[in-house]
Protein backbone atom coordinates (compact mmCIF):
# COMPACT_ATOMS: atom_id res chain seq x y z
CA UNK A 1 51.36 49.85 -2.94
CA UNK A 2 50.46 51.68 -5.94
CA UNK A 3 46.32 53.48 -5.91
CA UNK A 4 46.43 50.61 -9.13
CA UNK A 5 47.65 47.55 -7.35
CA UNK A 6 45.55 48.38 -4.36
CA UNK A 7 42.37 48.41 -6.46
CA UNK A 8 43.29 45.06 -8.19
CA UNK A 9 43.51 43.96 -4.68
CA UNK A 10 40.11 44.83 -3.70
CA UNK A 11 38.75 43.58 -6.74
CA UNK A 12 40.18 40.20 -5.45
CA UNK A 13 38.86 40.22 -2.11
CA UNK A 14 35.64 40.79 -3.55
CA UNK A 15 35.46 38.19 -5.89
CA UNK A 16 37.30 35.16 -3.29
CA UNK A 17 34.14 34.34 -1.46
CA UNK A 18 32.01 33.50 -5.03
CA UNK A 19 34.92 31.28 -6.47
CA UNK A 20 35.09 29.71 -3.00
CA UNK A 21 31.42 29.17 -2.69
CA UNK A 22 31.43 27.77 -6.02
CA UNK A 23 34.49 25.18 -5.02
CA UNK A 24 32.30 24.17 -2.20
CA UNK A 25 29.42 23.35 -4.09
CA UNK A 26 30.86 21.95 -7.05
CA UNK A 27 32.82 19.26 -4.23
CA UNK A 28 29.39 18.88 -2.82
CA UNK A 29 27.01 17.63 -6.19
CA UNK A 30 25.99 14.16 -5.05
CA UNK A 31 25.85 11.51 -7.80
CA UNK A 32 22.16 10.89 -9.27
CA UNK A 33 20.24 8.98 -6.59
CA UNK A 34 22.54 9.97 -4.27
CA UNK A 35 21.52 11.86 -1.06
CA UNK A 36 22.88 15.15 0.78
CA UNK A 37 25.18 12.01 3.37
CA UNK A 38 26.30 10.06 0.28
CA UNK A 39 23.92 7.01 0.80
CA UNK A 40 21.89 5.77 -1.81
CA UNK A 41 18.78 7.64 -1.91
CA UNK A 42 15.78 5.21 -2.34
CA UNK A 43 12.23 6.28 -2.11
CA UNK A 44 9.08 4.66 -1.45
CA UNK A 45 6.22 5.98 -3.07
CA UNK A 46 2.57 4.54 -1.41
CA UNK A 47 -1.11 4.70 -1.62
CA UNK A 48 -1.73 7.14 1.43
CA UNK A 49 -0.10 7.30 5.07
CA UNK A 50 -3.77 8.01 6.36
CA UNK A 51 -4.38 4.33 6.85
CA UNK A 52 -2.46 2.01 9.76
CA UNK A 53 -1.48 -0.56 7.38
CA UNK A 54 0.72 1.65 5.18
CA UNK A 55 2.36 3.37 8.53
CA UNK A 56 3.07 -0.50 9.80
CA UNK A 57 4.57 -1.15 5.96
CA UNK A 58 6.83 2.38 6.57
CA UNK A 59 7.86 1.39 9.77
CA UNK A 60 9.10 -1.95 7.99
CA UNK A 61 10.98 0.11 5.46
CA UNK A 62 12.53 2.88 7.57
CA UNK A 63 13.99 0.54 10.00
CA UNK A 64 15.12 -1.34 6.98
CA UNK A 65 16.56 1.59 4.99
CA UNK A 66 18.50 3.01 8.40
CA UNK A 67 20.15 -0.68 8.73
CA UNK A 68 21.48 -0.92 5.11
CA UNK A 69 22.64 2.52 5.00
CA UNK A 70 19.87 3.79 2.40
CA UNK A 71 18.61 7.30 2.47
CA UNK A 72 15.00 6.26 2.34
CA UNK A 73 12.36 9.21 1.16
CA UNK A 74 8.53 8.29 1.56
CA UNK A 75 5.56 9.86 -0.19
CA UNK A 76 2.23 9.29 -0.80
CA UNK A 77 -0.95 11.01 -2.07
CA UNK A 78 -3.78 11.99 0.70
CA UNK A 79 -6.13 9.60 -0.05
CA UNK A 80 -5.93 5.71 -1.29
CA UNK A 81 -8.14 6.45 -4.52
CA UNK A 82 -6.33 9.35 -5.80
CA UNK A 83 -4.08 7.78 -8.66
CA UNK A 84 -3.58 11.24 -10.58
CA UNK A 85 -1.21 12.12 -7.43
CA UNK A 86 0.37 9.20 -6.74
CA UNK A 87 1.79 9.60 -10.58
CA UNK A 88 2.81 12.86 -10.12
CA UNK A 89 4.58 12.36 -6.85
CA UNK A 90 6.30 9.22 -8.93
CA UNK A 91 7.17 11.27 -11.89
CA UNK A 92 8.59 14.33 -9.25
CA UNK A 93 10.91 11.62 -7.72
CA UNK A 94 12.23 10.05 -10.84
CA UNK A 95 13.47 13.73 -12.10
CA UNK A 96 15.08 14.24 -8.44
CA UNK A 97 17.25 11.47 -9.24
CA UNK A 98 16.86 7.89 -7.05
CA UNK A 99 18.71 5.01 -7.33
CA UNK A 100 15.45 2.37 -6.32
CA UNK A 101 11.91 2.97 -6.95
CA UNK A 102 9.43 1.11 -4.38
CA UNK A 103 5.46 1.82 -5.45
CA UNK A 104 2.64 0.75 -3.78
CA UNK A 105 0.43 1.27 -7.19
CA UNK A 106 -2.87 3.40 -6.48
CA UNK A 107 -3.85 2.02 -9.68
CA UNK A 108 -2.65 -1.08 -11.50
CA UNK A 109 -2.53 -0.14 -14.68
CA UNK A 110 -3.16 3.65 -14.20
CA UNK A 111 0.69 3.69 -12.95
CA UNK A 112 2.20 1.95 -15.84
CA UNK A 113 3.16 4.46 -18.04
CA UNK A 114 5.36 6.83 -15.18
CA UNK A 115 6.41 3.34 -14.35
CA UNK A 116 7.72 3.24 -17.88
CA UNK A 117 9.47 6.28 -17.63
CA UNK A 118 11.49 5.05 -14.15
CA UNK A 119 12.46 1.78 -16.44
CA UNK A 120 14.02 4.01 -19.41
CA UNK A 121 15.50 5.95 -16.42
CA UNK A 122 17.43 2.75 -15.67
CA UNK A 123 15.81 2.79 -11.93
CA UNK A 124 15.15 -0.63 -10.73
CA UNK A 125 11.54 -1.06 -9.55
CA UNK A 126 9.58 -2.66 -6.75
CA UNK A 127 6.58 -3.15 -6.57
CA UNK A 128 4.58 -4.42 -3.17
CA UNK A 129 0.96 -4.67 -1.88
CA UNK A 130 -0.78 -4.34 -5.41
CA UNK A 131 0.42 -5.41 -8.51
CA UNK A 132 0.92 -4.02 -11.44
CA UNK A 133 -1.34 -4.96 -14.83
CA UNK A 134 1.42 -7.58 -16.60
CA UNK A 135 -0.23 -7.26 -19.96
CA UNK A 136 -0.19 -2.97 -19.36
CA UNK A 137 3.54 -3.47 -18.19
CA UNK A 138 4.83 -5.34 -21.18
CA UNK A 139 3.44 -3.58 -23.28
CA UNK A 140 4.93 -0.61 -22.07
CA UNK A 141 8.31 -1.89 -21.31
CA UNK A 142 7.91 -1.66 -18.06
CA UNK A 143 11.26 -3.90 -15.98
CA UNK A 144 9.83 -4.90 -12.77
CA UNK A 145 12.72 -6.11 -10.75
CA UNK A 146 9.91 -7.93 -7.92
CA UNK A 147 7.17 -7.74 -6.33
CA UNK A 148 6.11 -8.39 -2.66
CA UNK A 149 3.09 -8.98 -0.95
CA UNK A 150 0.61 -11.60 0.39
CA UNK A 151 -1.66 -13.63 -1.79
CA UNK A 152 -4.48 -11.59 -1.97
CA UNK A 153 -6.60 -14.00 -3.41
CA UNK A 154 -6.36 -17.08 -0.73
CA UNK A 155 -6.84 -14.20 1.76
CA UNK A 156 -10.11 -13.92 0.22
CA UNK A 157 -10.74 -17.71 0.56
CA UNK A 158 -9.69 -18.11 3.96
CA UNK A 159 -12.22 -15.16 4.84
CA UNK A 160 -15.12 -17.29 2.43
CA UNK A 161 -14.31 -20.22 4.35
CA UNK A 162 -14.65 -19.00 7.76
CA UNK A 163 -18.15 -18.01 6.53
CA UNK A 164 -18.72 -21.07 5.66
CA UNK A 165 -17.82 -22.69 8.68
CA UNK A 166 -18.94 -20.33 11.19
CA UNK A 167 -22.40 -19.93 9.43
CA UNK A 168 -23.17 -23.38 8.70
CA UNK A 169 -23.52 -23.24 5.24
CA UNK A 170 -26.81 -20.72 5.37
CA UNK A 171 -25.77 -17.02 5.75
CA UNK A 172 -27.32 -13.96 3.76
CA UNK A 173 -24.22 -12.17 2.61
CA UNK A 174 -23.12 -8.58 1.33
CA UNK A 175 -20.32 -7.72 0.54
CA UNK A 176 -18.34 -3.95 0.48
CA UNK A 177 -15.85 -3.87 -2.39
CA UNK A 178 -12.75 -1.98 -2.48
CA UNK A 179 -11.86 -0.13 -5.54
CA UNK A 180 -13.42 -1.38 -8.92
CA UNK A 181 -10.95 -2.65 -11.36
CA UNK A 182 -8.13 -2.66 -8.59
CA UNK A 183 -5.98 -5.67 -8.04
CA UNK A 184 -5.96 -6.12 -4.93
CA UNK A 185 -9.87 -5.80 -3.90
CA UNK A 186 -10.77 -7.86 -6.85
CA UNK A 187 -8.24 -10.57 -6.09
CA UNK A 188 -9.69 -10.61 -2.42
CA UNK A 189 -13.46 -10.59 -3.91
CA UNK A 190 -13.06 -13.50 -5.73
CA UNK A 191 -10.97 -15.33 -3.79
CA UNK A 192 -13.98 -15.15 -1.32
CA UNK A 193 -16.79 -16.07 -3.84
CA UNK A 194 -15.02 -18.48 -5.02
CA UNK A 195 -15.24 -19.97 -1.23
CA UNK A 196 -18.67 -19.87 -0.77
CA UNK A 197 -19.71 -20.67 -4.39
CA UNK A 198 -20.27 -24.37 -3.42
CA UNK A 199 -22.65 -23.39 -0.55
CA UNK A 200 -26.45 -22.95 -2.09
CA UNK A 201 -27.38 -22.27 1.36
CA UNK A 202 -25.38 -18.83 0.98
CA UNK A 203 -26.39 -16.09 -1.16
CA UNK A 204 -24.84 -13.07 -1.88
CA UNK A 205 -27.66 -10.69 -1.68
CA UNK A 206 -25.59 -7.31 -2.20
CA UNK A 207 -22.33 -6.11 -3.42
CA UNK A 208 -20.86 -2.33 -3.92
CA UNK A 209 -17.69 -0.56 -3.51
CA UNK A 210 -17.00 1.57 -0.51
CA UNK A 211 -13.36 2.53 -1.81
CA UNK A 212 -11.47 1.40 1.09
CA UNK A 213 -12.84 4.08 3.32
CA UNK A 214 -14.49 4.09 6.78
CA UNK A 215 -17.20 6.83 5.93
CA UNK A 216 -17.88 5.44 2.77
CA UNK A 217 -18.25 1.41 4.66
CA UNK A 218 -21.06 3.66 6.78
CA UNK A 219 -23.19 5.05 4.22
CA UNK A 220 -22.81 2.14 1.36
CA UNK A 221 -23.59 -0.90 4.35
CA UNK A 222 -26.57 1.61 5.89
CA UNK A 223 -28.35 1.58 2.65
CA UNK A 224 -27.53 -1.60 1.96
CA UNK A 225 -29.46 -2.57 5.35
CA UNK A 226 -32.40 -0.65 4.42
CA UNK A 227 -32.39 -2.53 1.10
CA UNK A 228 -31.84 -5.57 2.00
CA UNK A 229 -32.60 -6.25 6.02
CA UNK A 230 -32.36 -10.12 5.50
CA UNK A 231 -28.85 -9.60 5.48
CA UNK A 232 -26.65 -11.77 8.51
CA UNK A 233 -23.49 -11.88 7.59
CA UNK A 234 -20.83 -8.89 5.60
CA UNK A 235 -17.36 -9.30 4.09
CA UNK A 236 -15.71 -6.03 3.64
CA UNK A 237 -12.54 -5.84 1.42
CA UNK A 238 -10.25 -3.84 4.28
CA UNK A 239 -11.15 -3.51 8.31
CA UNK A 240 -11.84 0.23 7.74
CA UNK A 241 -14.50 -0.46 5.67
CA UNK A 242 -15.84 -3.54 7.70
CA UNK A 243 -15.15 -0.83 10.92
CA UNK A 244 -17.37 1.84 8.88
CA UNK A 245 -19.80 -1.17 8.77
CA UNK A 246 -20.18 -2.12 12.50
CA UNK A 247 -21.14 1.75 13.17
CA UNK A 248 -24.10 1.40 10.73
CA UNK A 249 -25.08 -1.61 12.28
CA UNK A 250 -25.06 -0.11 15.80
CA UNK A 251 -26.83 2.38 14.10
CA UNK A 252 -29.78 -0.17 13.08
CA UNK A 253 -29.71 -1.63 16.29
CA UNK A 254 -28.20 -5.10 14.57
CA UNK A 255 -25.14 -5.43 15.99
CA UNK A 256 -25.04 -9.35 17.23
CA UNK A 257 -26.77 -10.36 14.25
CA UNK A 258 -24.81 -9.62 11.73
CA UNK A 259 -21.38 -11.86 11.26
CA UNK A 260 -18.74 -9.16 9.99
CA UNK A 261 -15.50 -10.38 8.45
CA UNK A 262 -13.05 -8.00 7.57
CA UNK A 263 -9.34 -7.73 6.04
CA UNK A 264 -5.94 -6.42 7.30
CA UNK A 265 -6.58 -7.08 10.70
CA UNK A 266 -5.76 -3.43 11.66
CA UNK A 267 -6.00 -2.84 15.91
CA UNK A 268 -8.89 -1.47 16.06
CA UNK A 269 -10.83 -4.25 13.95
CA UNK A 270 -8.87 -6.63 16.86
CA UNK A 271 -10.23 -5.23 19.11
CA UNK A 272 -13.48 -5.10 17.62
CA UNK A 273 -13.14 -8.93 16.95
CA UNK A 274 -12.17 -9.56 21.03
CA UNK A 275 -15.65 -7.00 21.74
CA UNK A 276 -17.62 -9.31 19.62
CA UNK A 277 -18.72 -6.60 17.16
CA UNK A 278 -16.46 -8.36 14.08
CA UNK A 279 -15.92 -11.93 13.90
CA UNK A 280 -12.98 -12.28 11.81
CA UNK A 281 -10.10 -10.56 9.68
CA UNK A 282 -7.22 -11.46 7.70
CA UNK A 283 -4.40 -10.58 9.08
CA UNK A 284 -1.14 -9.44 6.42
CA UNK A 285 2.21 -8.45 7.18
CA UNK A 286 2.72 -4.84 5.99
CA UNK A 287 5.72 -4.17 8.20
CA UNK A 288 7.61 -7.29 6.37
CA UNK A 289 5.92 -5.87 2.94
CA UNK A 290 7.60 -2.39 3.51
CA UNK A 291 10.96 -4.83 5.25
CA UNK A 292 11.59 -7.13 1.96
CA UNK A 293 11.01 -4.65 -0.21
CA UNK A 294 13.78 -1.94 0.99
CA UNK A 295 16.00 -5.30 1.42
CA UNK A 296 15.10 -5.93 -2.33
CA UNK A 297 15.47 -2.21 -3.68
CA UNK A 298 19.47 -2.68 -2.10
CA UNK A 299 20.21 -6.08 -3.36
CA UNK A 300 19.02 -4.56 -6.74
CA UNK A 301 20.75 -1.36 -6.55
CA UNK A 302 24.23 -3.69 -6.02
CA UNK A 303 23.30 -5.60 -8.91
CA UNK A 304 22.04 -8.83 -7.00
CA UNK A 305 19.34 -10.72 -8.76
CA UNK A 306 15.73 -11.24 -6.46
CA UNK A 307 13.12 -13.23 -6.63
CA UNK A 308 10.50 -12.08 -8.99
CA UNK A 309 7.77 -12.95 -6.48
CA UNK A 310 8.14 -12.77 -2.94
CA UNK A 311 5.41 -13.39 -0.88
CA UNK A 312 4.35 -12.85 2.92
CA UNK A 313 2.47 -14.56 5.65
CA UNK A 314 -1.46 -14.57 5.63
CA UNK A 315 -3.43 -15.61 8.26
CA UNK A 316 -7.27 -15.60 9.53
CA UNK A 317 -7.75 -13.31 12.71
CA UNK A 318 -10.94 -14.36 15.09
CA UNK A 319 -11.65 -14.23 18.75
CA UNK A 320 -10.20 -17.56 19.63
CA UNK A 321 -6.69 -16.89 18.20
CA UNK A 322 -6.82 -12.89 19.65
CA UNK A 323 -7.26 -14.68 22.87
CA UNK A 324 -4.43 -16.83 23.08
């Protein structure tokens, strides 16, 4: 072999491994929304997975996704209230390329308008827990393909009717909000007043947010004590606020007095309702929430049509139906 030839030759062997590489990884690229095993990628974007309800409602989905053959990806921001995340970690997942969108909306109208986006993106949307603002979504253009989750609002009644009940008609009530101007509090607040509106004997004597957190249930129902010690009865908006709330009546030395009702029915507010320290909750299904709405995400990503409201099980939690 010529000094010319074997130089050509050389130059070859040099250059074989790039052009395979590049084969390899040009047979590799995945379609859009499609993941590194060829399944349809799907993700599920919620509120936080610091909270026991959202890990029951990701349990739901992941044993879902893994028997429909969906690569499922789940994110969520740190902390319930934080909206600004929750949009970026929706916009980063739309430009990754998905072929479903599941949300669990932070804020309902707050996520509208990267909502909007996954809609021109031709990504069919599901929505659970919290819905979105309908007059913010049409407006935007927004193409919800369902939504799932319990009736927030008869949750709050059942709760307001327990009260009722349980109290005799004469109770002096506050009441720990979740956050202002979200669906899914305000649903369950007036769902609840709405309950106890045809009781004169039952006042509501105090009413502020506490955010959905167990600190914040604390500090918001101590000072609320202090300001207000006729209070005998509390309805908190979510158990780890209510949970917050039976510390800071241990704290006062009130606990027995005070007739806690809660929502979610998470274990430890169980328990709390079998120790005596709550007396009731209202209990969701977040693992059928996270369930129907991976079911729905595949039936839309075939082209199926789904119901446009799909709703799940409430019921009212207290010590006689823990103990059965």
């Amino acid at each position: 072999m010529s000094s010319r030839h074997k130089g050509r030759h050389v130059i070859w062997l040099a250059v074989l491994p790039f052009v395979l590489a590049t084969g390899v990884t040009a047979c590799n690229r995945q379609a859009p929304g499609g993941g590194a095993s060829g399944r349809p990628r799907v993700a599920f974007v919620m509120k936080t997975l610091n909270h026991p309800f959202f890990l029951d409602m990701k349990r739901g989905a992941e044993e879902s996704a893994s028997k429909l053959g969906i690569e499922l990806v789940v994110q969520a921001a740190e902390r319930e209230l934080d909206v600004e995340k929750q949009t970026q970690i929706i916009e980063n997942v739309i430009q990754t390329g998905v072929r479903a969108l599941c949300v669990t909306p932070s804020g309902s109208k707050e996520v509208v308008s990267v909502l909007a986006k996954a809609t021109r993106a031709g990504i069919p949307l599901v929505v659970a827990d919290t819905r979105v603002d309908p007059g913010a979504a049409s407006a935007a253009g927004v193409k919800l393909g369902t939504f799932v989750g319990s009736d927030n609002y008869e949750g709050g009644r059942l709760a307001g009717q327990f009260l009722v009940q349980s109290s005799g008609g004469q109770a002096k009530v506050a009441i720990l909000e979740g956050i202002p101007g979200h669906e899914t509090g305000d649903s369950r607040l007036r769902g609840f007043r709405d309950a106890v509106a045809g009781s004169p004997g039952i006042t509501i004597v105090a009413s502020q947010p506490a955010n959905w957190e167990r600190d914040q249930g604390f500090t918001v129902f101590q000072n609320m004590l202090q300001a207000h010690a006729e209070i005998d009865a509390l309805f908190a908006a979510s158990d780890l606020m209510a949970l917050g709330a039976v510390e800071a009546i241990a704290v006062a030395n009130r606990t027995g007095t005070i007739r806690v009702i809660g929502f979610d029915a998470l274990d430890d507010a169980r328990k709390a309702i079998e120790a005596g320290t709550m007396a009731a909750s209202v209990a969701q299904s977040p693992y059928d929430m996270g369930r129907i709405a991976v079911e729905s995400a595949d039936k839309l990503i075939r082209g199926e049509t789904v119901p446009a409201d799909q709703k799940v099980p409430i019921v009212l939690v207290t010590k006689t139906s823990t103990s059965k």
